[in-house]
Structure formats: structure tokens, C-alpha cells
Protein backbone atom coordinates (compact mmCIF):
# COMPACT_ATOMS: atom_id res chain seq x y z
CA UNK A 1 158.34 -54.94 -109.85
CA UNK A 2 161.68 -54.77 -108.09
CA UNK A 3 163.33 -52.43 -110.11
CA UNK A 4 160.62 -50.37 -110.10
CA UNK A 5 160.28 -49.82 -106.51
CA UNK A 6 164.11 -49.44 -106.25
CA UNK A 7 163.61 -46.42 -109.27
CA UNK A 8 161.11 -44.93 -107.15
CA UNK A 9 162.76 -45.06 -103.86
CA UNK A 10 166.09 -43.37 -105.37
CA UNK A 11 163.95 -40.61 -107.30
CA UNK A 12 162.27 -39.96 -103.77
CA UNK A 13 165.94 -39.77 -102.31
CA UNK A 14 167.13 -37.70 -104.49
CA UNK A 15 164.21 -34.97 -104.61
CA UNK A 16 164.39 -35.10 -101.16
CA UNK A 17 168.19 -34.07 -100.97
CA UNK A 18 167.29 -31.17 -103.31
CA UNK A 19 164.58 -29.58 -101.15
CA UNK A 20 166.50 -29.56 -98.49
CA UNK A 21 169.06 -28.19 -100.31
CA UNK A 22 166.98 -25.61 -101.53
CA UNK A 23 166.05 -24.65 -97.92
CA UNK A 24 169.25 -23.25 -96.93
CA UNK A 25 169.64 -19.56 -96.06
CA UNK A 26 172.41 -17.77 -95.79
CA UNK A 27 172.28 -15.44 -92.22
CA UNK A 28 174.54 -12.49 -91.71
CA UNK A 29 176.02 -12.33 -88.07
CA UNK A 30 173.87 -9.09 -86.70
CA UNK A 31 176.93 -7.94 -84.22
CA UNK A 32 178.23 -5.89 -86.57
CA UNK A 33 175.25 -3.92 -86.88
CA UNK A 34 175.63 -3.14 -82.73
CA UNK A 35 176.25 0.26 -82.47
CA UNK A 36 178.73 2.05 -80.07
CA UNK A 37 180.54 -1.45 -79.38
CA UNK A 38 183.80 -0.63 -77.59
CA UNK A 39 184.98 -3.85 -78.90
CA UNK A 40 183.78 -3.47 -82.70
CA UNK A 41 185.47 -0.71 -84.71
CA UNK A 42 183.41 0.88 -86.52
CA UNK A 43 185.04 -0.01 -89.45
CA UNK A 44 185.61 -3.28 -89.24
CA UNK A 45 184.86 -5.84 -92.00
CA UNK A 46 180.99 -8.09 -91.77
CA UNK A 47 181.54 -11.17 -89.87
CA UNK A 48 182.09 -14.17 -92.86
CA UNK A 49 178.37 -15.09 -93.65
CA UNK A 50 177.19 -18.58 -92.17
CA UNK A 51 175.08 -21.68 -93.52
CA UNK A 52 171.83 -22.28 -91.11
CA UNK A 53 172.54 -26.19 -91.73
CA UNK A 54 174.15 -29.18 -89.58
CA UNK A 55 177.36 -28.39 -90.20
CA UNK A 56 177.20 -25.44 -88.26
CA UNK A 57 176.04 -27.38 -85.37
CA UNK A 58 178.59 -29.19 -85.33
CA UNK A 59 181.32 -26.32 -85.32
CA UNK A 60 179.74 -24.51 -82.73
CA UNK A 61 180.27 -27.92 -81.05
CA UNK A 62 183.97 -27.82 -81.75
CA UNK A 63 184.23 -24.36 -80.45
CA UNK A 64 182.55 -25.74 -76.76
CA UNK A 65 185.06 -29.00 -76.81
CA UNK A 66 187.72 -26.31 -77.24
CA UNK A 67 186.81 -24.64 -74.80
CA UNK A 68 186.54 -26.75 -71.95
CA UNK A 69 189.63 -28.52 -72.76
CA UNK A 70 191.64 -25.08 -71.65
CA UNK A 71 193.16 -25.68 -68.29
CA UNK A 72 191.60 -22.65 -66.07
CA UNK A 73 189.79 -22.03 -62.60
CA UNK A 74 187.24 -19.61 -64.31
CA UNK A 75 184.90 -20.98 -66.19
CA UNK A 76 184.33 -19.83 -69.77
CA UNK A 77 180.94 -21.40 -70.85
CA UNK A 78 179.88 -21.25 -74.57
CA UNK A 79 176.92 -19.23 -76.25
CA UNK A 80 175.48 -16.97 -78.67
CA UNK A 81 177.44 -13.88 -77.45
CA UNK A 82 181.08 -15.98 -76.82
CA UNK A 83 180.44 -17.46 -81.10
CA UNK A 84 179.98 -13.72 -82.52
CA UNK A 85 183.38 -12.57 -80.54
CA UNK A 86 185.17 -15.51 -81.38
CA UNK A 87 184.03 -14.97 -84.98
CA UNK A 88 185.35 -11.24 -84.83
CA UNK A 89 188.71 -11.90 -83.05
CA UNK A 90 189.12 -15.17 -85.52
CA UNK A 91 189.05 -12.45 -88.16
CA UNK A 92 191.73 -10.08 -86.64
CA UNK A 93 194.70 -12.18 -87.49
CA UNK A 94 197.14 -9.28 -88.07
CA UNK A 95 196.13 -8.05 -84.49
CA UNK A 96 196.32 -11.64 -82.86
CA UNK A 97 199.51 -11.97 -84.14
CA UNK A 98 200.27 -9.24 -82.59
CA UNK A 99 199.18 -10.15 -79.60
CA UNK A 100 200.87 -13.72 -79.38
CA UNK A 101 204.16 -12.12 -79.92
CA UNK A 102 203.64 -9.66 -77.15
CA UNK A 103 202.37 -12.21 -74.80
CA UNK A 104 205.54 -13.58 -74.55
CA UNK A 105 206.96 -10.77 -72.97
CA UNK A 106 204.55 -9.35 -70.98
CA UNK A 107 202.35 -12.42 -69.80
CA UNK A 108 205.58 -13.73 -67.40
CA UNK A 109 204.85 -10.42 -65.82
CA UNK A 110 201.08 -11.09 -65.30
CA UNK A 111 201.35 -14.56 -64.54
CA UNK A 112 203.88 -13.61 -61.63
CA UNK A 113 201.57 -10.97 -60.00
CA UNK A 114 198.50 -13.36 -60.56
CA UNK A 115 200.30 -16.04 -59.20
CA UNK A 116 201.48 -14.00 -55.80
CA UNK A 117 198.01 -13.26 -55.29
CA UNK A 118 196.63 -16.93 -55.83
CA UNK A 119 194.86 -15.50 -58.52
CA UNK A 120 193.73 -17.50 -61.73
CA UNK A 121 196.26 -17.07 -64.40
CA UNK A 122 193.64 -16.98 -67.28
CA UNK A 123 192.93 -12.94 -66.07
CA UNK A 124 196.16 -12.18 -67.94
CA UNK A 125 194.08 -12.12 -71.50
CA UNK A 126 191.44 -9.15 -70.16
CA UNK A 127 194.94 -6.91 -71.00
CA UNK A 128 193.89 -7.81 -75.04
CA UNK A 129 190.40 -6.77 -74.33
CA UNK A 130 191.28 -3.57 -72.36
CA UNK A 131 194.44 -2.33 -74.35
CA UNK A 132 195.74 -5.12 -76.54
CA UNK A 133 199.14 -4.81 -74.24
CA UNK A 134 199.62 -1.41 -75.06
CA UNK A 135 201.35 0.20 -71.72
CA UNK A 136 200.59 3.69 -73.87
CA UNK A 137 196.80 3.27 -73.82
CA UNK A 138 194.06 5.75 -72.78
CA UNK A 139 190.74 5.18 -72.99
CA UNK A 140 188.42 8.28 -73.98
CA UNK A 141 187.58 8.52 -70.00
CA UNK A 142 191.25 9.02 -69.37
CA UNK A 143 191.51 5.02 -68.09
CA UNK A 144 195.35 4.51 -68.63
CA UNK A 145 197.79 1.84 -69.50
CA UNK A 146 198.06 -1.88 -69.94
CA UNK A 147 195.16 -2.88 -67.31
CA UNK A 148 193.44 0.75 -67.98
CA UNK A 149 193.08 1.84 -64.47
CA UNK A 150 190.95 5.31 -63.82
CA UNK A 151 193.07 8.04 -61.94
CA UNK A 152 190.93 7.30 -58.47
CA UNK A 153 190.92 3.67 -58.74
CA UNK A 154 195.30 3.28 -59.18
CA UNK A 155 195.26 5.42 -56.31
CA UNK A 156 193.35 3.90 -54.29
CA UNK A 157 195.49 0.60 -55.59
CA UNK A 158 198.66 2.12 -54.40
CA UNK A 159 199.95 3.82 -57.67
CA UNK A 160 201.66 6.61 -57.98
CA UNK A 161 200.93 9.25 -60.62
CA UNK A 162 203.51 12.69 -60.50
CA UNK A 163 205.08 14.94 -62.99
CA UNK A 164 207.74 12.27 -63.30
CA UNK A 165 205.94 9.18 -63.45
CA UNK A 166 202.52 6.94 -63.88
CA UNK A 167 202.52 3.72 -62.90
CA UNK A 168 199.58 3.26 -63.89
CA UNK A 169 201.57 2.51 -67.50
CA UNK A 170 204.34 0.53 -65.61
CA UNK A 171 203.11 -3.45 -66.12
CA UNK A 172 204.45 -4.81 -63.13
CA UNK A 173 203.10 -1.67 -61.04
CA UNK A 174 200.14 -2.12 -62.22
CA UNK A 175 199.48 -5.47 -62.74
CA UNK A 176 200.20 -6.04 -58.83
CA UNK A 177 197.16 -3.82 -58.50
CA UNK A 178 195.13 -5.34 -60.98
CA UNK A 179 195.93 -8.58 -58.97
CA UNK A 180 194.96 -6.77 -55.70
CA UNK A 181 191.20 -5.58 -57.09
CA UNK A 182 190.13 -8.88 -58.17
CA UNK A 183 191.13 -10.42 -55.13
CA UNK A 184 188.84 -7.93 -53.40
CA UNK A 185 186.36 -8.05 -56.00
CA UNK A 186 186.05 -12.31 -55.78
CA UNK A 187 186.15 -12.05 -52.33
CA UNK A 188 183.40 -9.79 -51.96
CA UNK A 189 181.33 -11.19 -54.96
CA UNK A 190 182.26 -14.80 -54.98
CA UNK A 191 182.12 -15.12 -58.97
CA UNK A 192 184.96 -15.10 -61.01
CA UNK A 193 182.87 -13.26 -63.93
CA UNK A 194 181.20 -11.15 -61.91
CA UNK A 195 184.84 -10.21 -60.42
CA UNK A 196 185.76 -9.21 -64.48
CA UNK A 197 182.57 -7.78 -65.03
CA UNK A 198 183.09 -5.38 -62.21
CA UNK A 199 186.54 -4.51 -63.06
CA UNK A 200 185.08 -2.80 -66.00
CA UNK A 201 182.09 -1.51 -64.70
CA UNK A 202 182.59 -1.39 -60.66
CA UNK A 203 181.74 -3.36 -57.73
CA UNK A 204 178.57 -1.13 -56.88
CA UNK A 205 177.51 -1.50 -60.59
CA UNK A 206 177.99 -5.53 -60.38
CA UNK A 207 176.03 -5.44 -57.24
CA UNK A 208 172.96 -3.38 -57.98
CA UNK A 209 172.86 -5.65 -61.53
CA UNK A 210 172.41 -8.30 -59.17
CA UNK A 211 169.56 -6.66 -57.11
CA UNK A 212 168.00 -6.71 -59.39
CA UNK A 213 168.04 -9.58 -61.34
CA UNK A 214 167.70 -11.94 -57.90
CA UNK A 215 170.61 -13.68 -59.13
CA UNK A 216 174.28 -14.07 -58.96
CA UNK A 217 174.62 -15.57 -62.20
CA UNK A 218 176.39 -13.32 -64.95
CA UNK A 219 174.48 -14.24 -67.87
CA UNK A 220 171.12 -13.47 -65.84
CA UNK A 221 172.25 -9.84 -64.51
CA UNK A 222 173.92 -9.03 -67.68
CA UNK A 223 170.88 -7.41 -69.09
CA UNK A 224 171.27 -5.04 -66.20
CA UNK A 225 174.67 -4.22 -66.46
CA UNK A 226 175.53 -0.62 -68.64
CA UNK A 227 176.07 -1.49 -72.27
CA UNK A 228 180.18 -1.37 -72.38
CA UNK A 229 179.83 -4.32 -69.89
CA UNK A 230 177.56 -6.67 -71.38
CA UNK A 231 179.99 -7.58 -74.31
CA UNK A 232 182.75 -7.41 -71.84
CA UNK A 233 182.97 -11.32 -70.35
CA UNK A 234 181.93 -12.63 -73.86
CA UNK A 235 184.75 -10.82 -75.12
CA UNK A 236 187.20 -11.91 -72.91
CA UNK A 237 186.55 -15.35 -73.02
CA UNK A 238 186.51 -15.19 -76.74
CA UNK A 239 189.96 -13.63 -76.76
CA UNK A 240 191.11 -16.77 -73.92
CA UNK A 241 189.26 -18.88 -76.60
CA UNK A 242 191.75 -17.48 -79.98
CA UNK A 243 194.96 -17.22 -78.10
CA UNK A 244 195.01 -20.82 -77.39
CA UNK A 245 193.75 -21.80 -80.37
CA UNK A 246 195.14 -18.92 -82.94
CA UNK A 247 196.46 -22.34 -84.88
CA UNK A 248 192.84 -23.48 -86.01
CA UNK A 249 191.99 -19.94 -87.20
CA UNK A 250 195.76 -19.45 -89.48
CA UNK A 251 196.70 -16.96 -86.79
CA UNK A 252 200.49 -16.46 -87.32
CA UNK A 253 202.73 -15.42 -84.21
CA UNK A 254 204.50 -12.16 -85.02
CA UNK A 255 207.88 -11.12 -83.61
CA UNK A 256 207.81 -9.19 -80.27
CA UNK A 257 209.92 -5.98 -80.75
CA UNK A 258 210.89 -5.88 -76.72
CA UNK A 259 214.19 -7.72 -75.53
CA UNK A 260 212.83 -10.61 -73.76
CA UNK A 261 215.78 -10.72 -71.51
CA UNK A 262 215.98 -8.22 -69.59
CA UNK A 263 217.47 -6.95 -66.16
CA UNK A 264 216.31 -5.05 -63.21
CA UNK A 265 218.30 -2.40 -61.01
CA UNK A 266 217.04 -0.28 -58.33
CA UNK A 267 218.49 2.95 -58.55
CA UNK A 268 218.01 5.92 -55.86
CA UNK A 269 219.26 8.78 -58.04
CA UNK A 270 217.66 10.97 -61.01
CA UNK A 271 218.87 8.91 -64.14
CA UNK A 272 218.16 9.97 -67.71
CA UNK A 273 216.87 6.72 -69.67
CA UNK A 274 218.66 8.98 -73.08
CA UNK A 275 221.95 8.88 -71.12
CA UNK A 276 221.69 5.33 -70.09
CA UNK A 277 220.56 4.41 -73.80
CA UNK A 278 223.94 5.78 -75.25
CA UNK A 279 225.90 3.86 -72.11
CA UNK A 280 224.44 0.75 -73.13
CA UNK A 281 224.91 1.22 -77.03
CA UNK A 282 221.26 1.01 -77.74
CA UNK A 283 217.90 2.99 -79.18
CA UNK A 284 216.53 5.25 -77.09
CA UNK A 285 213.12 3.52 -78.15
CA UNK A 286 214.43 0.26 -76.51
CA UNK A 287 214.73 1.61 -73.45
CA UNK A 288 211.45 4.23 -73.60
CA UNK A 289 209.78 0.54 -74.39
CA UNK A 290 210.90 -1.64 -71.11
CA UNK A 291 210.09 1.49 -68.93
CA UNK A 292 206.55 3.00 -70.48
CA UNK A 293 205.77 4.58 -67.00
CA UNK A 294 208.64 8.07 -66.58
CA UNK A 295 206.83 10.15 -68.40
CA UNK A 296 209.86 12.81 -68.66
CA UNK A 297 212.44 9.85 -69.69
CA UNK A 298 213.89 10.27 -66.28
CA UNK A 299 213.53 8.38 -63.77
CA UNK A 300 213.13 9.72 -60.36
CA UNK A 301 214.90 7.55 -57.79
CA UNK A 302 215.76 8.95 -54.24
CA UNK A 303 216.80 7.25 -50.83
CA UNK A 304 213.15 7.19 -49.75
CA UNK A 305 211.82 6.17 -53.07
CA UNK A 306 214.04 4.08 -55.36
CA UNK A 307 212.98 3.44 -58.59
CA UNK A 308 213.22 0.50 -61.55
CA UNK A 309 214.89 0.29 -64.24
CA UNK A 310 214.70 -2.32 -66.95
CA UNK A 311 217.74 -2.80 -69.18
CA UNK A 312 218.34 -5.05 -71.68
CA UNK A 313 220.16 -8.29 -71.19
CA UNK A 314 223.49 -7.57 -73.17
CA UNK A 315 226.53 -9.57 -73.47
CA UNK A 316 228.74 -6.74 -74.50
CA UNK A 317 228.57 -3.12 -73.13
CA UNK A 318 230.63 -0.86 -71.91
CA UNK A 319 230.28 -1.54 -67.79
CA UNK A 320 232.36 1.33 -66.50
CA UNK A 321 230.38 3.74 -68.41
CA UNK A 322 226.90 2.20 -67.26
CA UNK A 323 227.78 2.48 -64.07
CA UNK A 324 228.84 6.05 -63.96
CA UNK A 325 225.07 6.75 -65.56
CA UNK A 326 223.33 4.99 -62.39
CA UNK A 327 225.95 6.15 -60.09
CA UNK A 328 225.47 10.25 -60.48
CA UNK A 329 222.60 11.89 -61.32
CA UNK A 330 222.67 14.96 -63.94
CA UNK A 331 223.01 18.11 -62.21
CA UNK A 332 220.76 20.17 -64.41
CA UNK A 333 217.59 18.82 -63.60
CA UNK A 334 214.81 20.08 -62.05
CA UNK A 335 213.94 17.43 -59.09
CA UNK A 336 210.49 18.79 -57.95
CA UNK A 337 207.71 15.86 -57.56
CA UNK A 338 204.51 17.31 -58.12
CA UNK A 339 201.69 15.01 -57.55
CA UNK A 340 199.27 14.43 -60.59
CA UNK A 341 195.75 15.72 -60.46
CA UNK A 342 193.06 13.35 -61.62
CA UNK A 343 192.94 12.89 -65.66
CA UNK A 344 189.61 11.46 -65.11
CA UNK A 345 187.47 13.24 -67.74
CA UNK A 346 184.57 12.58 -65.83
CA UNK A 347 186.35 14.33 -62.72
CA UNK A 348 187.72 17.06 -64.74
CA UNK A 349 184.34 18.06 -66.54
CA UNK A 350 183.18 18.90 -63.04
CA UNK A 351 186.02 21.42 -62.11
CA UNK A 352 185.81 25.28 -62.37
CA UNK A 353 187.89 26.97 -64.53
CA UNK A 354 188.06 29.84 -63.23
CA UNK A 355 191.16 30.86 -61.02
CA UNK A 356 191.28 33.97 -58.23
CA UNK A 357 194.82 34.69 -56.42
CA UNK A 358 194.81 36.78 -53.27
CA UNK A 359 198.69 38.78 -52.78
CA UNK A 360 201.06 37.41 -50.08
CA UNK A 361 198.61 33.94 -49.65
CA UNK A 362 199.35 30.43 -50.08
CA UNK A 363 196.79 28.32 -51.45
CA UNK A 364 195.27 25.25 -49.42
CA UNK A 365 192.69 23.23 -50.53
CA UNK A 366 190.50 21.26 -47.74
CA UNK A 367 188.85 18.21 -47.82
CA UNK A 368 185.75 18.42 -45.66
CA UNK A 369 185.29 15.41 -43.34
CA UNK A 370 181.65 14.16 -41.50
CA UNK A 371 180.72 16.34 -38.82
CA UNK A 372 182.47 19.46 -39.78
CA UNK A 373 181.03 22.84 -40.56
CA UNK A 374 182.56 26.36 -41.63
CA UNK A 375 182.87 27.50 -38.85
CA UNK A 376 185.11 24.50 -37.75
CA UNK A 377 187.23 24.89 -41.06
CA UNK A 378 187.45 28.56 -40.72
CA UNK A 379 188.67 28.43 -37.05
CA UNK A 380 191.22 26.12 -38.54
CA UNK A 381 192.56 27.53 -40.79
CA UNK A 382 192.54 31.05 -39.44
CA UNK A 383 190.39 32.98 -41.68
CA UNK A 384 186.26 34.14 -42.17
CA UNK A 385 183.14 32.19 -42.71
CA UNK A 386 182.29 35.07 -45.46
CA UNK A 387 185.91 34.53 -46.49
CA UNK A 388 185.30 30.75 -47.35
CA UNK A 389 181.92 31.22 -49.23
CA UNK A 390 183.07 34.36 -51.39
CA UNK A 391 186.75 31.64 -52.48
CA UNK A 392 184.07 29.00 -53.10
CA UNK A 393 181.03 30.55 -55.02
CA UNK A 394 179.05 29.12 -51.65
CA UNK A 395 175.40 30.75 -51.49
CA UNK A 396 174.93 29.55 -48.11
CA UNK A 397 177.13 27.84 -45.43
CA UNK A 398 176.13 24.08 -46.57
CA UNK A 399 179.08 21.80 -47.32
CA UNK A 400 179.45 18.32 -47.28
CA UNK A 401 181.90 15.63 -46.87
CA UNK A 402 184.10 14.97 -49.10
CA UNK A 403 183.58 18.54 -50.69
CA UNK A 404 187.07 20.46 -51.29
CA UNK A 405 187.46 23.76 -49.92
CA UNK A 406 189.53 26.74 -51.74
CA UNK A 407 191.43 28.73 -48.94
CA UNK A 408 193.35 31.55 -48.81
CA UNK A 409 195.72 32.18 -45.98
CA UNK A 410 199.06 33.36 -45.17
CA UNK A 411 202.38 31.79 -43.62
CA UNK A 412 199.94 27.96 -43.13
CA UNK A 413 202.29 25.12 -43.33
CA UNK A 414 200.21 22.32 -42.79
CA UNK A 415 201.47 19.49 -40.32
CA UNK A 416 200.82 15.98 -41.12
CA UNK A 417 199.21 14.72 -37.89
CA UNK A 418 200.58 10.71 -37.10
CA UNK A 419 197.64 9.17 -35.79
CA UNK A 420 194.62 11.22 -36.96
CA UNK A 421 191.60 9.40 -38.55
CA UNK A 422 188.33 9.87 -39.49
CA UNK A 423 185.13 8.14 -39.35
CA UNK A 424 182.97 6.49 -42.29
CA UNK A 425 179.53 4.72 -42.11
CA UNK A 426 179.36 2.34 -44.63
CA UNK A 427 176.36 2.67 -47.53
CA UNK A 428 174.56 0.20 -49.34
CA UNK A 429 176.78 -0.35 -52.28
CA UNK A 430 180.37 1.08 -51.11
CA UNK A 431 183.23 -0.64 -51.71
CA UNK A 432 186.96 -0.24 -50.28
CA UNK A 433 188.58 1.49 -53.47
CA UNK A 434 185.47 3.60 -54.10
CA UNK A 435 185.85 4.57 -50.28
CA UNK A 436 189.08 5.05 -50.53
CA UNK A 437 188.95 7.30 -53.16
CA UNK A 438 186.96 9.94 -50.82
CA UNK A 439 189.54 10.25 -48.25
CA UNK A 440 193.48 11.74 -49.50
CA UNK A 441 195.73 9.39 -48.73
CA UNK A 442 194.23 6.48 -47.88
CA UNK A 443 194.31 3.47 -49.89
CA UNK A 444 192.19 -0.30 -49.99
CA UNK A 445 195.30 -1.74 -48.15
CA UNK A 446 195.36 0.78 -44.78
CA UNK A 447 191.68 0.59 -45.10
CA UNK A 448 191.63 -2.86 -43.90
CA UNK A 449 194.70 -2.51 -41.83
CA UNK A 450 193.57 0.05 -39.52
CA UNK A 451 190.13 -1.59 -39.24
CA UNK A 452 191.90 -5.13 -39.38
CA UNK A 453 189.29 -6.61 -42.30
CA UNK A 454 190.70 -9.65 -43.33
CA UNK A 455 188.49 -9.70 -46.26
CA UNK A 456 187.10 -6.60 -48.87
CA UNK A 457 183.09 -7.42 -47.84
CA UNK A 458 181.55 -4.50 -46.09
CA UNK A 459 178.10 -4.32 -44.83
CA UNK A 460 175.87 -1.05 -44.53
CA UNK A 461 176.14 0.67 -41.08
CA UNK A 462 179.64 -0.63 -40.34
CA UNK A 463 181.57 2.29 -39.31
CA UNK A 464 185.59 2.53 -40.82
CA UNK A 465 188.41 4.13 -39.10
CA UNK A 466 190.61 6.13 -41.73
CA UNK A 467 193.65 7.94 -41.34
CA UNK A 468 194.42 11.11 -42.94
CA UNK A 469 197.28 10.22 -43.74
């Protein structure tokens, strides 16, 4: 009787294992069916199919204990969205490798700017998501360089873009403004996420999201945030997520084809980075590399202005001839600054094409301020109300600030004025760069120097003082 009830009790086992077995579906991950994913290629392989079983439980597990065992002031929870960019990244091994070897390089540079700023050190892996560390980078709105910074936005961050340079491709240029827009952006938000979601979509974005959601909680706005941003956070924490543990995933370092010594000299002459190159006995490429920014492979240092340069480290090189390089500038070339115009595509879609010269007339252009008409620009400048409206295509004598005027006059140098500001009332929604963007010349920092904010928060009807510069 024994036996027989231990036969029948094993036979019960054992079907049982075999139905349940038998249960098991296979699931494809459905992220790479997303469509227009900025952080999917479109030809990128299927994510690895999965077993709906235990085990998968249990490594999802894993990949939470993992996760909260990184030492870091932002939190990087685990979900749904974080596993299917962990299991995309986890597949990009050639690129992670990539990306481990450049970190050593250029993550002592973020980590410094972070760090002056009392910033959270952990930002430093949003460069993989925006750029993968490439200072040569341009997004298809014209967002440029390592931390992808739109024309307006670098400005208004204190970067300089000219015929000769953009430091918006410099990465210790523009990583101290990085550093300098999430400080205003956690200061105004109080969320670390919602501080990285809005440095891809905007602060007014972030803010409306949370309007209307009735929460301050990314992963309850995110539904209201534009598309691009969504993936954004889950991305980045996924890529914090690989690069600390690119060793569980057979993620091999690769070598990092920048010297990673390096020094720095401040120079206050034009100096040819090709001249320098054959002073120092190296590549031109080596050089072009450590100094992405001079877009002319000069760099344009003057007594006002010096400029960096960074040289290898080198034990050997000829000194005397080094220093006759950074000691005279070449004599044959042309030393005009021209500031940039905005690459924004956005910006640029909006411009006319169409160009009309008058003979013997400079060209000004004039931003219009609150509280001016055209009669008040006219009598400025010297010239007819019909005059202004036939240079502008203007049907009527509307205009509003922030409009730019075309004008035609003769023998008008304009005078920079040293204490001459304008007013701004604060809207629902503006924020200090977006602000600062409106005005020429002014920049988040004078912003809240001349109006003595100690932090970025503005409220609606506060009224700014801004200088013109």
C-alpha cells in the first residue's frame, strides 16, 4: 500500500513539473517596435527574447540590488522602462566599451565642474545618452557638442560661439554650464529627475507636465512630457546602471585614443594648433582632439580674451621651438571675430531669405524692447516710419518685443550705453535662460546679479531689471 502511494505521489510530481513546463512562453521585448526612439537606432538588433518564469523574477531582482548599491545622491529607482534600456545598452558592448575608455578621460573633467557646483557626480553619464562623449556631435536641431547645448541656451550659459570658436564643443566650457543649468533647474524644481528631464526638454516643459499631472513625481508627469523625454531618465539611469556594472554584461574596456596627461597654457596670441602640432612632434589629430572647440584650428587668444590650449604631457620635445609657436602669432591671418548666428534649425526655419542692400548704408538690426513703438525706433535711429515697414515687410506699424528690426542708415555707430536696462514681467512658465535668451547680451548669471536672486525660482508678475549690455 506504501509503495503504491509513494508511485502515485511521484507520477503526480512529475506531471505536474511538465505542465508547468509546458506553460512557458517566450515574450519578445516590444521596445524595439517604438518608433522614432532617439535612443533606438533604427537598425538595431531585437532585444534577446525572455522566459515569463521565476527566474526572471529573480534577475530583475538582481538588476534593483545593483542598483541601489551605486553610491549616488539621485535616486535611480527600478522598473519596466529602466529593464528594456538596460537590456538595449547590455547589448551595445562595442559602444560601451567605447564609452568606458573615454570616461577616463573626459569624466575627471565632469566630475570637477560637478563637483565646483556641489552638484551630484552621477550627471556625468547623461553625456552617453546625449552624445556618447562625442565633443563633434550635433543633433538634427543643431544641439551641439558633448552636453548638446542649443545655440540660445550656451548663450544664455555664458558660451561663446564666433567664426573662430564654439565652446559649446569645448568639455570643460561647457560642462561648467551644464553644471550651472542643473543647479538652476534643482533649485527651481527641487527633483533631481525632473532637473534631467528638463535639461532635455526645458524647464517650462517640466513644469506644465507637472500642471498637469498634480504631481511632482517623474514617473507620474512622464506621460505628459513630449515623446523624446519620456525615454530620457530611463535611459540615463540605465546607462549609470551598465557603466558600473559593464563586468556582469562581458562589456570589455577599450583603449581611449586621447593622451590622458595632458597640460594647460593660456595663451593671448593667434596660435595655429598645425604649427604647434609640428613644434611638439605630434599628429595634427592629437591636438584637433584635446581642443574640439577652434573651429578654424586656430586659436584666438588676445589680451582681453586669452584662450586654452591643451597639449600633451611629453617628456621629450623640442622647448625652444614650442615656445616660439605660443610666443608670436602668424602674421598672415585674418583676426576678425565675427559672432555666430544661431544654428538652431528651429530658429533658422523662421528667417527670411531674402536680402535688400540700400548704397552708402550700414546695416543695424534692432531688438525691440516693452514699451517701444516705431515711431520711438525711427526717431532713434534717424530714419522714416514708412522707411522701417517697407525694410521689414510690416503691413501695419505693430511690433512687439523682442521682434528684430532691419534698418538702414548711414554713418550710425552704435554706442554701448554702461548702465542701460530694461524691464521684464515675469510669465507663468519663464525661466532665467529662456529669458535670457530674449534680451542680447544678457545671460542667467547678470540676470540674477542685477536683480540680486540668490536662487533661479521666479514667480509670475515679478518684474526683472536687464541690462543691454
Amino acid at each position: 500500500m506504501i509503495k503504491k502511494l509513494l508511485f502515485t505521489s511521484i507520477c503526480a510530481f512529475t506531471g505536474f513539473i511538465s505542465s508547468a513546463s509546458a506553460q512557458q512562453t517566450i515574450k519578445t521585448d516590444s521596445i524595439s517596435k517604438v518608433q522614432n526612439n532617439i535612443f533606438v537606432n533604427t537598425d538595431t538588433v531585437a532585444v534577446p527574447l525572455i522566459y515569463e518564469n521565476p527566474l526572471l523574477m529573480g534577475q530583475n531582482y538582481i538588476y534593483k540590488l545593483r542598483l541601489d548599491s551605486i553610491v549616488k545622491t539621485i535616486p535611480l529607482p527600478y522598473n519596466e522602462y529602466v529593464q528594456q534600456y538596460i537590456d538595449i545598452y547590455a547589448k551595445r558592448k562595442d559602444m560601451f566599451g567605447k564609452m568606458i575608455g573615454l570616461s577616463s578621460y573626459y569624466f575627471p573633467i565632469f566630475d570637477k565642474a560637478l563637483k565646483d557646483y556641489n552638484l551630484p557626480t552621477e550627471i556625468k553619464y547623461l553625456t552617453i545618452v546625449e552624445s556618447q562623449m562625442n565633443p563633434h556631435a550635433i543633433s538634427r536641431v543643431g544641439a551641439t557638442g558633448i552636453w548638446q547645448f542649443m545655440f540660445g541656451t550656451g548663450k544664455a550659459y555664458g558660451l561663446k560661439m564666433d567664426n573662430f570658436v564654439d565652446e559649446r564643443k569645448d568639455p570643460i566650457q561647457a560642462s561648467y554650464a551644464a553644471a550651472a543649468y542643473f543647479r538652476d533647474a534643482f533649485e527651481e524644481l527641487g527633483d533631481w529627475l525632473l532637473a534631467i528631464a528638463a535639461y532635455n526638454c526645458g524647464k517650462g516643459n517640466v513644469n506644465r507636465a507637472i500642471d498637469k499631472a498634480g504631481s511632482r513625481d517623474f514617473w507620474e508627469i512622464r506621460q505628459f512630457l513630449p515623446k523624446e523625454t519620456r525615454n530620457y531618465v530611463p535611459a540615463f539611469i540605465a546607462a549609470v546602471y551598465v557603466m558600473n556594472y559593464s563586468g556582469k554584461h562581458q562589456i570589455t574596456a577599450q583603449a581611449c585614443n586621447l593622451f590622458l596627461k595632458t597640460d594647460t597654457v593660456q595663451v593671448n596670441k593667434f596660435i595655429s594648433l598645425s604649427t604647434l602640432a609640428k613644434a611638439l612632434n605630434v599628429e595634427e589629430s592629437i591636438l584637433f582632439a584635446l581642443n574640439p572647440s577652434y573651429k578654424k584650428k586656430i586659436v584666438n587668444g588676445t589680451d582681453e580674451l586669452p584662450k586654452r590650449i591643451v597639449m600633451p604631457k611629453l617628456k621629450d620635445f623640442d622647448y625652444a621651438a614650442v615656445y616660439d609657436v605660443l610666443n608670436n602669432s602668424g602674421a598672415d591671418m585674418d583676426m576678425r571675430i565675427i559672432q555666430a548666428s544661431t544654428d538652431d534649425v528651429r530658429d533658422l526655419r523662421k528667417k527670411k531669405v531674402a536680402f535688400s542692400s540700400a548704397p552708402n548704408s550700414n546695416i543695424v538690426y534692432h531688438k525691440v524692447t516693452s514699451g517701444q513703438s516705431l515711431n520711438t525706433v525711427a526717431d532713434k535711429y534717424g530714419v522714416e516710419v514708412q522707411d522701417l515697414k517697407v525694410w521689414n515687410g510690416l503691413k501695419s506699424k505693430t511690433i512687439v518685443p523682442g521682434q528684430k528690426l532691419k534698418i538702414y542708415t548711414k554713418n550710425y555707430n552704435r554706442l554701448k550705453a554702461p548702465a542701460s536696462f530694461s524691464n521684464y514681467t515675469v510669465k507663468m512658465g519663464d525661466t532665467l535662460s529662456e529669458i535670457a535668451e530674449k534680451f542680447n547680451g544678457a545671460t542667467v548669471q547678470s540676470i540674477k546679479r542685477d536683480n540680486r536672486l540668490a536662487k533661479a525660482g521666479l514667480q509670475p508678475g515679478m518684474v526683472l531689471k536687464i541690462s543691454k549690455g
